[in-house]
Protein backbone atom coordinates (compact mmCIF):
# COMPACT_ATOMS: atom_id res chain seq x y z
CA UNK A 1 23.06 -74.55 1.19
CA UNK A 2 21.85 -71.01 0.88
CA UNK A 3 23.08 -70.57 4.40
CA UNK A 4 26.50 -72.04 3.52
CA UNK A 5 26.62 -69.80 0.48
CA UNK A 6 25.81 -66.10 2.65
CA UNK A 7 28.59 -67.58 4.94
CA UNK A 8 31.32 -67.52 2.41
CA UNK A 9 30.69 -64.75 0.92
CA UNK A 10 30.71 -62.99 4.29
CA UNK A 11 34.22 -64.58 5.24
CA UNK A 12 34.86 -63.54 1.97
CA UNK A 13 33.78 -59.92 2.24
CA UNK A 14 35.51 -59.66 5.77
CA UNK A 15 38.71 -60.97 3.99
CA UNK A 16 38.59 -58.76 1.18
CA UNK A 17 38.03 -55.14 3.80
CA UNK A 18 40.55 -56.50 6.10
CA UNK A 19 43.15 -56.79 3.28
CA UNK A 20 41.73 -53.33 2.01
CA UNK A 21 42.29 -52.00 5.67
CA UNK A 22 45.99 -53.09 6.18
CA UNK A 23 46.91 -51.74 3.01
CA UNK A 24 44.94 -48.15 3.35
CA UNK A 25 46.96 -48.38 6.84
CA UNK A 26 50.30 -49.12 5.74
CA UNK A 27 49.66 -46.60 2.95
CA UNK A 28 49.36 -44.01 5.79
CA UNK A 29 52.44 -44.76 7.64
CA UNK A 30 54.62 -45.11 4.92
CA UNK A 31 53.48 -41.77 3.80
CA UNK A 32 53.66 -40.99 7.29
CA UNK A 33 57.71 -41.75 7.53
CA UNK A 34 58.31 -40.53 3.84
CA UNK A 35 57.03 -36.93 5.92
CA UNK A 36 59.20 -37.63 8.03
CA UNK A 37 62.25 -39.04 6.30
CA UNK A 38 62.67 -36.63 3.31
CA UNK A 39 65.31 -33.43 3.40
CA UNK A 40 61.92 -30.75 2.78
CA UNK A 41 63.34 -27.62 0.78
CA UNK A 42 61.62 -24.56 -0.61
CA UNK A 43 59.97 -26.88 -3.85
CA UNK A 44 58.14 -29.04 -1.21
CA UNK A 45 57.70 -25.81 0.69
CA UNK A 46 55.62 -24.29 -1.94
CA UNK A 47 53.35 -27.18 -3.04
CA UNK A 48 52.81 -27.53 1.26
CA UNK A 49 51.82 -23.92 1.27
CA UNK A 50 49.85 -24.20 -2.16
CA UNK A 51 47.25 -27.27 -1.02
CA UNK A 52 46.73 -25.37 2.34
CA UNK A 53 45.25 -22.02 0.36
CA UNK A 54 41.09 -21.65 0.43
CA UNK A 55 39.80 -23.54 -2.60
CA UNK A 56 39.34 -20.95 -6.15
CA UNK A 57 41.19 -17.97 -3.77
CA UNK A 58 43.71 -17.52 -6.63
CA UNK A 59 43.40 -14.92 -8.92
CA UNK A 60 46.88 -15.38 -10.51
CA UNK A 61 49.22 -18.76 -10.89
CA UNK A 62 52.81 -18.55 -11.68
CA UNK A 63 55.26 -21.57 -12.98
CA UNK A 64 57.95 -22.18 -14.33
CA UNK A 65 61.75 -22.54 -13.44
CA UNK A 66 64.17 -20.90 -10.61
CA UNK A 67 63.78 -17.51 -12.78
CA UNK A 68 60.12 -17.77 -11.62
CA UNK A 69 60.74 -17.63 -8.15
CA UNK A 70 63.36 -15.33 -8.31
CA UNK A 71 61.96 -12.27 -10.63
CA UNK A 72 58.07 -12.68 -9.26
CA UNK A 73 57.15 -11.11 -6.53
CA UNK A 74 53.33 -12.32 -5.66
CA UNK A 75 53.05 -9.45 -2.61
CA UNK A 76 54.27 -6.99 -5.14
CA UNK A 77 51.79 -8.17 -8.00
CA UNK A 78 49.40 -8.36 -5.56
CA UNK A 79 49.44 -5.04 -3.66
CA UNK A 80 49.21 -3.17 -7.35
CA UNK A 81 46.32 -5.16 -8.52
CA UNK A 82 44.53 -5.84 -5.87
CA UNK A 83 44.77 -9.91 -6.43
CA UNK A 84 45.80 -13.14 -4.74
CA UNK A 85 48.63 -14.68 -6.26
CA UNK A 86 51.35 -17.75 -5.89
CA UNK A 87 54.15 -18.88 -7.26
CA UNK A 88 54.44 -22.47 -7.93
CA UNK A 89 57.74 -23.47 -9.26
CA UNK A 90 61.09 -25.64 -9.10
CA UNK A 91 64.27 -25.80 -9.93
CA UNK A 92 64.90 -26.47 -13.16
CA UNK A 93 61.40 -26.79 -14.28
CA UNK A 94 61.16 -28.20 -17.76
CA UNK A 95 57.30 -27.39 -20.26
CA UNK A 96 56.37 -30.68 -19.35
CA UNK A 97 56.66 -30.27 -15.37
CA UNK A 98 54.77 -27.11 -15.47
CA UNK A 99 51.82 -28.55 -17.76
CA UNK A 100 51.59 -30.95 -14.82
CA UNK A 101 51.85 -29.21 -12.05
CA UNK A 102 49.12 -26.46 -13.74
CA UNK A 103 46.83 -29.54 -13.78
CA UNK A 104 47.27 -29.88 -10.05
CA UNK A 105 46.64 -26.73 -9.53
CA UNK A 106 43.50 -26.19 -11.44
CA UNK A 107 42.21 -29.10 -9.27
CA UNK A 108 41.48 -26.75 -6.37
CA UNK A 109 42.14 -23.37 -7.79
CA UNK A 110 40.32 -21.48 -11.05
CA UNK A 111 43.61 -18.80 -11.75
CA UNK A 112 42.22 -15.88 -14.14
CA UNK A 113 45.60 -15.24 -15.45
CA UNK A 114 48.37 -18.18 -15.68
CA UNK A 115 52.14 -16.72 -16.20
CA UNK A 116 54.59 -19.31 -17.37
CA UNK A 117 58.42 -18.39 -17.37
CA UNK A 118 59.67 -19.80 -20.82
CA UNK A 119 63.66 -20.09 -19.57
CA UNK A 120 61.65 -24.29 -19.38
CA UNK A 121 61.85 -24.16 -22.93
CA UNK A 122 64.43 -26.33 -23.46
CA UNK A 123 63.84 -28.74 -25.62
CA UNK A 124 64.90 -31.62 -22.86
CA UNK A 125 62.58 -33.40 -20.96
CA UNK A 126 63.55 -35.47 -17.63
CA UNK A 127 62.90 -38.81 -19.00
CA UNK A 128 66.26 -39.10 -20.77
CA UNK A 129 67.99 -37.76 -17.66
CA UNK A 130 68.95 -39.77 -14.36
CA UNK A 131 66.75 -38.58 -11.90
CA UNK A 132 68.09 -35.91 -8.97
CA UNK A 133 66.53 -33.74 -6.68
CA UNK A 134 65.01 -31.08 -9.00
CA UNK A 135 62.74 -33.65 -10.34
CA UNK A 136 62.27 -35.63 -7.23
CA UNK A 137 61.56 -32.25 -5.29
CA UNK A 138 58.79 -31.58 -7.40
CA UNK A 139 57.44 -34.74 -7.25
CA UNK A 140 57.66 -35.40 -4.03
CA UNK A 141 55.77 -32.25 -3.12
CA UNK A 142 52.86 -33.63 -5.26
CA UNK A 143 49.86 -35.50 -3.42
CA UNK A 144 49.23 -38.61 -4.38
CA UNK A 145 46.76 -38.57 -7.16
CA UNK A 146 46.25 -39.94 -11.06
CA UNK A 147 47.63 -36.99 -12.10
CA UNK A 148 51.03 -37.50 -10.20
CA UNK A 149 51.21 -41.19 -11.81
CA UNK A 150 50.94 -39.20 -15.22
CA UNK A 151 53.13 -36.95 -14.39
CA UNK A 152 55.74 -39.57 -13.16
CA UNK A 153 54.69 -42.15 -16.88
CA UNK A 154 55.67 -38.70 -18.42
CA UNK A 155 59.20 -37.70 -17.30
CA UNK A 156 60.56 -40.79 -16.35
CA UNK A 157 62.27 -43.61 -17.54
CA UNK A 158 60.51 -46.94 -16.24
CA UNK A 159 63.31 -47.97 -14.08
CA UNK A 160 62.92 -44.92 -12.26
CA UNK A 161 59.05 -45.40 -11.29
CA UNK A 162 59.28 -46.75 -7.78
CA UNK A 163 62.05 -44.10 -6.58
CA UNK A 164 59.93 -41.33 -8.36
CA UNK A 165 56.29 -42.17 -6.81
CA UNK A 166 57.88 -43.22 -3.27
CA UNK A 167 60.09 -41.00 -1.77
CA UNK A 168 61.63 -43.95 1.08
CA UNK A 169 63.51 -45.91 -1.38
CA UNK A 170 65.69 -42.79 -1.83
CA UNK A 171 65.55 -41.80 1.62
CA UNK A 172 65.40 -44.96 3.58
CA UNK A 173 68.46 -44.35 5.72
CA UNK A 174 67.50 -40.99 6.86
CA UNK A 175 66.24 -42.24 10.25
CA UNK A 176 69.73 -42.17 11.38
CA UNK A 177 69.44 -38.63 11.08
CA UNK A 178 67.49 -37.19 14.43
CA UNK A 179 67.89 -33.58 13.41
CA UNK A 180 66.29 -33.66 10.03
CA UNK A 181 63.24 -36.05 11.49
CA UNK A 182 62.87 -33.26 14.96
CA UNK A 183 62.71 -30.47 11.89
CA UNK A 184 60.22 -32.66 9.75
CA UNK A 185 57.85 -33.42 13.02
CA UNK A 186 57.91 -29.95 14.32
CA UNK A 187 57.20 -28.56 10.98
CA UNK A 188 54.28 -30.83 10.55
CA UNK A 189 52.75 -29.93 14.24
CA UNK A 190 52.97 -26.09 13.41
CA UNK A 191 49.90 -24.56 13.61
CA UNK A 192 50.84 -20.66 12.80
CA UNK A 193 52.11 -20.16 9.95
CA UNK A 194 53.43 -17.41 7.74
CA UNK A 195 51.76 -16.48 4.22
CA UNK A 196 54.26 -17.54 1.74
CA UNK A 197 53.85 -17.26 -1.73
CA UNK A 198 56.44 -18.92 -3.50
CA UNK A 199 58.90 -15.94 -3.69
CA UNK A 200 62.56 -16.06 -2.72
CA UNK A 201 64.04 -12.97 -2.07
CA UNK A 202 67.77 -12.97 -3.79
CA UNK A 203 69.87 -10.97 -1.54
CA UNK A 204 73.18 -11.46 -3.37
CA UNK A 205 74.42 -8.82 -5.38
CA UNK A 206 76.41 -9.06 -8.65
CA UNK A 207 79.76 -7.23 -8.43
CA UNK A 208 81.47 -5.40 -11.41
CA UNK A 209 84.99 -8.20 -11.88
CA UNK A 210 82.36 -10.61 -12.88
CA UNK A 211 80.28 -8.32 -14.74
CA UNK A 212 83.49 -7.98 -16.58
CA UNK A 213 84.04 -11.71 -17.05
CA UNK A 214 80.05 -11.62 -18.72
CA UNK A 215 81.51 -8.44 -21.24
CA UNK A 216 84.15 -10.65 -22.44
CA UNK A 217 82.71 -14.14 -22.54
CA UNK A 218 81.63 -16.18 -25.89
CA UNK A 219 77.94 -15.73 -25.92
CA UNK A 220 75.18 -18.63 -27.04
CA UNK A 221 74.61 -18.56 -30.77
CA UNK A 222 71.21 -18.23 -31.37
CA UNK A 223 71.01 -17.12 -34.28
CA UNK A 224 69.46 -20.78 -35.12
CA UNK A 225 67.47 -20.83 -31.94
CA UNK A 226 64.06 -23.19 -32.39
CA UNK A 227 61.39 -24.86 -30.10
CA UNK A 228 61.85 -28.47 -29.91
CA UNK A 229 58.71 -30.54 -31.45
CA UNK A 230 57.88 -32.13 -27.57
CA UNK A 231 57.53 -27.86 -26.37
CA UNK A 232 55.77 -26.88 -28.83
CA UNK A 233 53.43 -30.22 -28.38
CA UNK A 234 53.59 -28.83 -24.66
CA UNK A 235 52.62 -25.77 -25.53
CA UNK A 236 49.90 -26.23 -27.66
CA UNK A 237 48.74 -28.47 -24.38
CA UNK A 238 48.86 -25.15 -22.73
CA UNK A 239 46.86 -23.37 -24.70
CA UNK A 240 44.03 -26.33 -24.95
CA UNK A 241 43.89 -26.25 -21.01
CA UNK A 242 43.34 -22.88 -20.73
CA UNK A 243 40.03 -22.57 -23.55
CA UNK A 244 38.86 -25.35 -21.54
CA UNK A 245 39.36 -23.60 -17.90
CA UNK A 246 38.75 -20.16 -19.15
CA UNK A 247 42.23 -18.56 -18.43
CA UNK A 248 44.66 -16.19 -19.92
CA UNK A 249 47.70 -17.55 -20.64
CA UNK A 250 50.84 -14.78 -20.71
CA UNK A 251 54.19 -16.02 -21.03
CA UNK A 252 57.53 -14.32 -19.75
CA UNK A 253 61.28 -14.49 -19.90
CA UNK A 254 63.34 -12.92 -16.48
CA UNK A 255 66.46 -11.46 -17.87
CA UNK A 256 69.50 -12.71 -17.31
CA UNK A 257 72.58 -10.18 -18.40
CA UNK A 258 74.42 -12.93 -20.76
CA UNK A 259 71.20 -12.57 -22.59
CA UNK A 260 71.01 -8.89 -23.00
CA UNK A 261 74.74 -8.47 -24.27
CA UNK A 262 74.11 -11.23 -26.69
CA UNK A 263 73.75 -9.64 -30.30
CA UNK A 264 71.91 -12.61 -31.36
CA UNK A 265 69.35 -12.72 -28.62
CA UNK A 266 66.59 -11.37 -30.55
CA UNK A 267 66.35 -14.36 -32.76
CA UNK A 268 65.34 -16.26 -29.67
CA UNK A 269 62.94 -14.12 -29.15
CA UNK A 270 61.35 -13.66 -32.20
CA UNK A 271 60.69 -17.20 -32.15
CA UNK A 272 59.37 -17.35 -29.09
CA UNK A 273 56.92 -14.89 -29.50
CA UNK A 274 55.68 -15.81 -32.80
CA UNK A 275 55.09 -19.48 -31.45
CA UNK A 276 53.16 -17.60 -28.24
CA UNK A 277 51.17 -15.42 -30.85
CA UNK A 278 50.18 -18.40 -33.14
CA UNK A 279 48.04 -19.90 -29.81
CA UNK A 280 46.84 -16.44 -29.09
CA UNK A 281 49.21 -15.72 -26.09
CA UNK A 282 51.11 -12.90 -24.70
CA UNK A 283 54.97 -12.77 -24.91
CA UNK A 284 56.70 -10.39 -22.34
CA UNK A 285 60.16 -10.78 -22.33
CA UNK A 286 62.57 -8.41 -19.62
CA UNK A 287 65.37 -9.42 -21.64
CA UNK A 288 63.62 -7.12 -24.96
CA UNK A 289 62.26 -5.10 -21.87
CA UNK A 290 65.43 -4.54 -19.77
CA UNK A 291 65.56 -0.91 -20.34
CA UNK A 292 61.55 0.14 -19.71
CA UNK A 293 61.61 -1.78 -16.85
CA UNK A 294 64.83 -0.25 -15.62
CA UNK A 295 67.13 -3.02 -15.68
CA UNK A 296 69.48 -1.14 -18.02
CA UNK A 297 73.80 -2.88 -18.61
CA UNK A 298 74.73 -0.77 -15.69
CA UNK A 299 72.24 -2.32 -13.36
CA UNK A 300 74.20 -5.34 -13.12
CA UNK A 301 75.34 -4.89 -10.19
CA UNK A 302 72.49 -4.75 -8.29
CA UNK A 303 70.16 -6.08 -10.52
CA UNK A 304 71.39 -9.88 -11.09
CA UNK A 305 73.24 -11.99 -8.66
CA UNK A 306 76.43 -14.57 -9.70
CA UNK A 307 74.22 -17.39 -11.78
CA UNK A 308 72.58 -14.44 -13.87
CA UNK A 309 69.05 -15.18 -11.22
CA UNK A 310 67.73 -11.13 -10.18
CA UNK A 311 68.31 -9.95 -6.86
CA UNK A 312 65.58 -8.71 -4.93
CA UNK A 313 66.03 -5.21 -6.73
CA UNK A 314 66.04 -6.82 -10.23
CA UNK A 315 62.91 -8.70 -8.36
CA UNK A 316 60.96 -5.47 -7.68
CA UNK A 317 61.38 -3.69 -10.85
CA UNK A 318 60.23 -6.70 -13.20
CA UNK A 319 57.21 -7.40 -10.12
CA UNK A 320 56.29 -4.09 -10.43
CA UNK A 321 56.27 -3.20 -13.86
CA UNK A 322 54.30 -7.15 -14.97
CA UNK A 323 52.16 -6.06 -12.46
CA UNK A 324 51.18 -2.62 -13.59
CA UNK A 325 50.87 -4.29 -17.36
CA UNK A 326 48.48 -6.80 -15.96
CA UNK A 327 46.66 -4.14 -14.17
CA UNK A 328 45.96 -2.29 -17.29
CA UNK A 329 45.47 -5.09 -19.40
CA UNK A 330 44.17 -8.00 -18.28
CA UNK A 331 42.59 -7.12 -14.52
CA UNK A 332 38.79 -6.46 -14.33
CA UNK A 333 37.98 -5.67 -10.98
CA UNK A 334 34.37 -6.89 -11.32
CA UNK A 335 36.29 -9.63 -11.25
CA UNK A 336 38.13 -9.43 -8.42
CA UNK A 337 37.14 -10.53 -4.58
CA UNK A 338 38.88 -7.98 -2.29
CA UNK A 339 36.75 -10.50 0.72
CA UNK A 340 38.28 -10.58 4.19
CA UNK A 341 40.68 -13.51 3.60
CA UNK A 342 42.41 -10.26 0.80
CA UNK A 343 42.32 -7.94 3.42
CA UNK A 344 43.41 -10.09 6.11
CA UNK A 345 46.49 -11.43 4.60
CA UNK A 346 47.28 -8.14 2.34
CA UNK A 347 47.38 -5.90 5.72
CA UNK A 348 50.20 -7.41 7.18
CA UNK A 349 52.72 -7.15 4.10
CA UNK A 350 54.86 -4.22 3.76
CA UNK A 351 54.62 -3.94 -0.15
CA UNK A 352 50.65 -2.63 0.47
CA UNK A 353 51.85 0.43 1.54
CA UNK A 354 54.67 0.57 -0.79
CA UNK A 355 53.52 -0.36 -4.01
CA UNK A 356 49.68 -0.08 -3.82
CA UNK A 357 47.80 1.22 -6.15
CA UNK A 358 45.35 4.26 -5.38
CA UNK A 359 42.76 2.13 -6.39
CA UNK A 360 43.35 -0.59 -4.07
CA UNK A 361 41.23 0.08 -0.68
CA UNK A 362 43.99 -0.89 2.19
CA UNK A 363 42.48 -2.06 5.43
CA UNK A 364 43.21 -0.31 8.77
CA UNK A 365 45.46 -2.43 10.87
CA UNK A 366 48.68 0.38 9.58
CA UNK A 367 49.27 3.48 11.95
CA UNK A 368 50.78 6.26 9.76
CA UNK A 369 53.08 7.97 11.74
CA UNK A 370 54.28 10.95 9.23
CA UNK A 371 55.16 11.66 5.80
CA UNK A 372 58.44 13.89 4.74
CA UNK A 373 59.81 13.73 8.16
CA UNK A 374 63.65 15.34 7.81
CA UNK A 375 66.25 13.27 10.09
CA UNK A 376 69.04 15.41 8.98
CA UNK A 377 69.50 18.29 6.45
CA UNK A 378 69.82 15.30 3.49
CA UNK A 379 67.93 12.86 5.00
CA UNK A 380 64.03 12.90 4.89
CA UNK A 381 61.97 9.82 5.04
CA UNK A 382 58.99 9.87 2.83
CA UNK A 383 57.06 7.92 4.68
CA UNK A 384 57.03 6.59 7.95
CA UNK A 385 54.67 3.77 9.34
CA UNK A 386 53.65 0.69 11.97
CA UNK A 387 52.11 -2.32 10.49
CA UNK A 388 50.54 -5.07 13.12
CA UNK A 389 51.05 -8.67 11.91
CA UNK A 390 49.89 -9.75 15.12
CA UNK A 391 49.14 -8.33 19.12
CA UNK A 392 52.11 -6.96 20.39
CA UNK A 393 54.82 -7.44 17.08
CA UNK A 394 54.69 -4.63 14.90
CA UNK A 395 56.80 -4.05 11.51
CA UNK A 396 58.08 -0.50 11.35
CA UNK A 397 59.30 0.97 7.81
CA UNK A 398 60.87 3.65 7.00
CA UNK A 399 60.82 5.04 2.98
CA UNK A 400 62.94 6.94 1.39
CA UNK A 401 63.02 8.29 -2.18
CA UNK A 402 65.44 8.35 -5.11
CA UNK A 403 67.14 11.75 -3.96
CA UNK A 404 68.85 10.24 -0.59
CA UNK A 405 71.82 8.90 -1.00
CA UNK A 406 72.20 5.12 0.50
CA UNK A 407 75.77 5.47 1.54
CA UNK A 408 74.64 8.82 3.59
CA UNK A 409 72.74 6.61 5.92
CA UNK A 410 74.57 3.24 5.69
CA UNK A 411 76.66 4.04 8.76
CA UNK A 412 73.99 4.71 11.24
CA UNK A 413 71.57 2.99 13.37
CA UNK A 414 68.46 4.16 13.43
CA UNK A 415 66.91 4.83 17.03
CA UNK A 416 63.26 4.13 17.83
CA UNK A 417 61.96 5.16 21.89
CA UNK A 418 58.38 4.51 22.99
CA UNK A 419 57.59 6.02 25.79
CA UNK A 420 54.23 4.59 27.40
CA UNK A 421 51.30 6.82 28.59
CA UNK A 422 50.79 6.27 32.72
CA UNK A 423 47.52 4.90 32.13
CA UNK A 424 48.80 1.92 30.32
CA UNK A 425 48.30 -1.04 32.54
CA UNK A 426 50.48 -3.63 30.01
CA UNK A 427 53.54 -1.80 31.56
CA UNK A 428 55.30 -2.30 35.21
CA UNK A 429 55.64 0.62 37.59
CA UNK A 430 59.23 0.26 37.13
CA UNK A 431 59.31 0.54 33.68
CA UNK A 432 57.18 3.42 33.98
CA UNK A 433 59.48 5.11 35.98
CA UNK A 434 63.06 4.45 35.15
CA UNK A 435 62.77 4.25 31.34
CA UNK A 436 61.23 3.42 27.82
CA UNK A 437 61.19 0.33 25.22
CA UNK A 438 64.48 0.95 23.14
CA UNK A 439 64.90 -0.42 19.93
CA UNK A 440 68.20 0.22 17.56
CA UNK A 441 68.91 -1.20 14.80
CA UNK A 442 71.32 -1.22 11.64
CA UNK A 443 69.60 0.20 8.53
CA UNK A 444 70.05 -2.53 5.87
CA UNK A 445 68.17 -0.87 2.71
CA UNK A 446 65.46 -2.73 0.20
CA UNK A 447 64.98 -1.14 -3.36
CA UNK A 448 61.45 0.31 -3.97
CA UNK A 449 60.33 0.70 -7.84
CA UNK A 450 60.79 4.31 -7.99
CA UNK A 451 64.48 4.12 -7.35
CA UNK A 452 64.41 5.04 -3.79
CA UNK A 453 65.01 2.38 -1.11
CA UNK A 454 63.02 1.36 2.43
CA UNK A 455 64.24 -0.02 5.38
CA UNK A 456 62.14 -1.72 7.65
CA UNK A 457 62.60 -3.62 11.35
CA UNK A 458 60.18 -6.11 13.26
CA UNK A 459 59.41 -4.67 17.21
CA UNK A 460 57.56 -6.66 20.30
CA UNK A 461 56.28 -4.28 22.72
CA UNK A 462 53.74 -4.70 25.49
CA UNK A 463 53.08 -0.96 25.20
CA UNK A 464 49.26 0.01 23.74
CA UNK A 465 49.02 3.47 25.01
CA UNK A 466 52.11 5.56 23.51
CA UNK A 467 52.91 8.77 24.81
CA UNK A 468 54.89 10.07 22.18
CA UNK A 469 57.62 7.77 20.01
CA UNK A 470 61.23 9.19 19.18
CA UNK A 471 62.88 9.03 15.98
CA UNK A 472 66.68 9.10 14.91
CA UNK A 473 69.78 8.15 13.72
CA UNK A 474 72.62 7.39 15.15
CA UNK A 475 76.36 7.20 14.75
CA UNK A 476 77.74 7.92 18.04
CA UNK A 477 76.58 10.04 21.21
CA UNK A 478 78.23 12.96 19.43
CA UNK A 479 76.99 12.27 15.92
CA UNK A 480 73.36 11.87 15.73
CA UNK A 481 70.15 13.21 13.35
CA UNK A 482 67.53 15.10 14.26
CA UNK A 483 65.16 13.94 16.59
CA UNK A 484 61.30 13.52 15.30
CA UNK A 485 58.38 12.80 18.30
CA UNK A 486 55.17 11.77 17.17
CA UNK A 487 52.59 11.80 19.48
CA UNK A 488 48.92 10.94 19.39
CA UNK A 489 48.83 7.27 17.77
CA UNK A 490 48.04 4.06 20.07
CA UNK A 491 49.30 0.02 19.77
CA UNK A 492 46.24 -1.57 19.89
């Protein structure tokens, strides 16, 4: 009987792990094809980047909406204060997405400093909507966890709950598509990849006829402006998490130029930051700010693009100037670990050399090849340097300040010549002899904080020793700068 007994409850057993098995192995694939199957955009991007960083490397977290992602530069934060940052954010983000993706988050990371972008103050939430991609997006880029579930129970409605939690019912016909599942597959087998931080550079500029249309448009009343009952519930949330997770909480509003000719804009404001101020938080807001942070009415142009996001210049001088308050405010570098994994990811980004702070100790792998080096009678670079981001590709940048004029340059090439030492044994015979690596290239112009402007160009080369390097610009064989060598500097 007893041997009966130890038999059925081993059948039993062996039924109950088999069972177990199939599902934990049709879990997989079907995770596996929902990989493959979905159409992966920069939301899905950034939580893939985020759950790949070294556990508790984050010194500062940023959330929020689109105006997140477009107005925060994490490189530029990070190069002033000596910090590693990210940006994890979506479309559209609504309080209650951002409470739940900060819970994710502080699963693997312990953020000092968590900076929300209040634009998600809304007073909507996603579970009276039909579901689309900004939701799904977000979602979707979520691992499966409890928290997900939550977050799902929380901003949907309940006949939404299988399409939110499993991607295939929304994507099930994708297969058909062999391009998007080749993209998906390689993407997944990639083994270098880049350091991305959750930033997307706006290259669009705003032109003046619809700068015009924003003059004369009806602006928002606001002059009644209040925080829905579910934010401030949200909010409060906020402030709970971060007693319990030791965190400073500063929230921030990007500008956007409706909001800055809008004569009843500071009622919104005042709201908001007396709501921020009753949990004991900080409220920046570059709308209030537009003018310190030089984002003045004329700045249009080049500071916003056509849906009233920043550009890449609006970008830097909001980055820059959050930065520097953080720096001065909240950032103790006891603190701070400037460890290898800092100095190995910080050395290959341009905005080290171009926006770091004299405090910040910047590893060697940059070869500075001048400073003040005149091209023409107008035209003097500031600053001229190599950075390696790996053997043989280097990132050459050229800064300029305030006083030289954009258009001056904008039709000419710049020239760069290496000409290789004979002891170099990367280079042929032939090469030696009948010439030199010649790269020329179009000078397309980034804004730096102090008003001037940098323009910088990737270059492979299989040359370590350097004999000397020229420097130029071009417009024809006629027209050309002056000529600077610099000698005495090796690629290795």
């Amino acid at each position: 009987m007893e041997a009966m007994r130890k038999l059925s409850l081993y059948i039993f057993s062996s039924k109950i792990l088999s069972v177990g098995g199939f599902c934990l192995l049709f879990f997989i694939c079907l995770n596996g094809y929902q990989l493959l199957s979905y159409k992966y955009d920069n939301i899905q991007k950034r939580w893939d980047y985020f759950y790949e960083l070294p556990p508790k490397s984050l010194d500062i977290l940023i959330l929020g909406n689109s105006h997140a992602y477009s107005s925060y530069s994490p490189d530029i934060i990070d190069a002033i204060c000596g910090t590693n940052s990210f940006v994890l954010a979506s479309n559209s983000q609504l309080i209650e997405q951002t409470y739940f993706n900060l819970i994710e988050a502080l699963k693997s990371q312990n953020p000092k400093i968590v900076i929300i972008q209040l634009s998600s103050l809304t007073g909507n939430s996603w579970k009276n909507r039909e579901g689309d991609f900004r939701v799904y997006s977000n979602l979707d880029g979520m691992n499966y966890s409890l928290n997900k579930l939550n977050a799902i129970l929380g901003q949907r409605d309940r006949k939404d709950y299988v399409n939110s939690m499993f991607s295939i019912f929304r994507n099930h016909d994708n297969w058909k598509n062999s391009e998007l599942l080749a993209s998906n597959l390689s993407r997944a087998e990639e083994v270098d990849k880049e350091d991305y931080r959750g930033f997307s550079v706006r290259k669009s500029e705003m032109g003046k006829k619809v700068a015009e249309q924003y003059e004369l448009e009806n602006k928002d009343d606001l002059s009644g402006f209040d925080i829905s009952k579910s934010d401030e519930n949200y909010l409060k949330k906020l402030h709970l998490l971060s007693e319990n997770k030791d965190f400073k909480i500063v929230y921030v509003m990007s500008p956007k130029y409706s909001d800055l000719l809008n004569k009843t804009y500071q009622n919104k404001y005042e709201t908001i930051k007396k709501v921020a101020s009753r949990y004991g938080e900080e409220y920046l807001d570059f709308n209030v700010l537009s003018n310190e942070v030089g984002l003045k009415n004329r700045s249009f142009e080049n500071g916003y693009i056509h849906n009233q996001h920043t550009s890449y210049y609006g970008a830097v001088q909001i980055s820059s100037f959050l930065a520097r308050h953080l720096e001065n405010k909240y950032i103790q570098r006891k603190f701070l670990n400037q460890t290898s994994y800092w100095n190995t990811r910080m050395s290959k980004k341009k905005e080290l050399y171009l926006y770091g702070s004299n405090t910040i100790v910047k590893p060697n792998p940059v070869i500075k090849l001048g400073t003040n080096l005149n091209l023409s009678k107008n035209i003097a670079a500031q600053n001229v340097f190599l950075i390696k981001e790996k053997d043989s590709v280097y990132r050459l940048i050229l800064k300029f300040g305030p006083r030289v004029d954009v258009d001056s340059i904008s039709d000419y090439k710049c020239y760069v010549h290496l000409f290789p030492k004979d002891s170099d044994k990367n280079i042929s015979e032939k090469r030696k002899k009948y010439g030199f690596e010649n790269f020329d290239f179009k000078l397309r112009t980034f804004p730096t904080e102090d008003g001037g402007f940098y323009v910088d160009r990737t270059i492979k080369t299989h040359i370590k020793a350097v004999e000397k390097l020229n420097l130029g610009l071009i417009k024809s064989k006629i027209d050309r700068s002056s000529q600077i060598t610099i000698t005495d500097f090796s690629l290795q």
